[in-house]
Protein backbone atom coordinates (compact mmCIF):
# COMPACT_ATOMS: atom_id res chain seq x y z
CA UNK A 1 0.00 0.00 0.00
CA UNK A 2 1.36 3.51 -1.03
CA UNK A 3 0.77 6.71 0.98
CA UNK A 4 -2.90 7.63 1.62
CA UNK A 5 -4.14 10.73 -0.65
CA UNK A 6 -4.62 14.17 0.98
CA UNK A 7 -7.22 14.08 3.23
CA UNK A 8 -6.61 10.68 4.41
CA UNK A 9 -4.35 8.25 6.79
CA UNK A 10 -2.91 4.70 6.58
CA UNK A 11 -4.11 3.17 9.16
CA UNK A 12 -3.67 -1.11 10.71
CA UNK A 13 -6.23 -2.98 12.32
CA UNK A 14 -4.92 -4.93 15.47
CA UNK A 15 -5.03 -7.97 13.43
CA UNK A 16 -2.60 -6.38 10.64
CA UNK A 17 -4.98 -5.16 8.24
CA UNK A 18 -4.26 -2.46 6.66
CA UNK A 19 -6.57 0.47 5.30
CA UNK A 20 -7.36 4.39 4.94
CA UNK A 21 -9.55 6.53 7.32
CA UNK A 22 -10.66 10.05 6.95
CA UNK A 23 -7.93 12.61 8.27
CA UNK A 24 -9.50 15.89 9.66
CA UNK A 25 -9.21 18.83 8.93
CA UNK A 26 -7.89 17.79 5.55
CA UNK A 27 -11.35 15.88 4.88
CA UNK A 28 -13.40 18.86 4.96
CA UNK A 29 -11.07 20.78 2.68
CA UNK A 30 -11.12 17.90 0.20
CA UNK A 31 -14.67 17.72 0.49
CA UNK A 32 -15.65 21.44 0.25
CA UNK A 33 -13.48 21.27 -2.94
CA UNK A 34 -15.18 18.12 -4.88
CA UNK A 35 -18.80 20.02 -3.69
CA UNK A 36 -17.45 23.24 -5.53
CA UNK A 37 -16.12 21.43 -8.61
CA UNK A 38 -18.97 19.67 -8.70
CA UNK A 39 -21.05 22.41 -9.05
CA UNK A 40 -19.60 23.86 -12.41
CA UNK A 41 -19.21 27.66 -11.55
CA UNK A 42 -15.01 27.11 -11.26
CA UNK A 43 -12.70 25.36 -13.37
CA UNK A 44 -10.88 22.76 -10.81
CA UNK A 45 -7.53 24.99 -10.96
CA UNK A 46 -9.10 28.22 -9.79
CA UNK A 47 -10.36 25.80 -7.11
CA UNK A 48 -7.10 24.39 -6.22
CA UNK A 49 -5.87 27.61 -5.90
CA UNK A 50 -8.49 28.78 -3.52
């Protein structure tokens, strides 16, 4: 497993499993920003720049 995206953590299970979990407050940023693109007003680089 690589590193977890932005917004996210690698995590283990006590049992070795391995998986991601939502990382705040980098969740809600990555979140707000998928809700904006998503809405069609900005192009996604004017949103990554906000």
């Amino acid at each position: 497993m690589g590193k977890a995206p932005f917004g996210y953590a690698n995590k283990t299970t006590e049992n070795g499993k391995k998986y991601i979990a939502l990382s705040e407050p980098e969740a809600s940023k990555m979140k707000w920003a998928f809700e904006e693109i998503s809405k069609g007003i900005y192009a996604s680089n004017q949103i990554r720049l906000k």
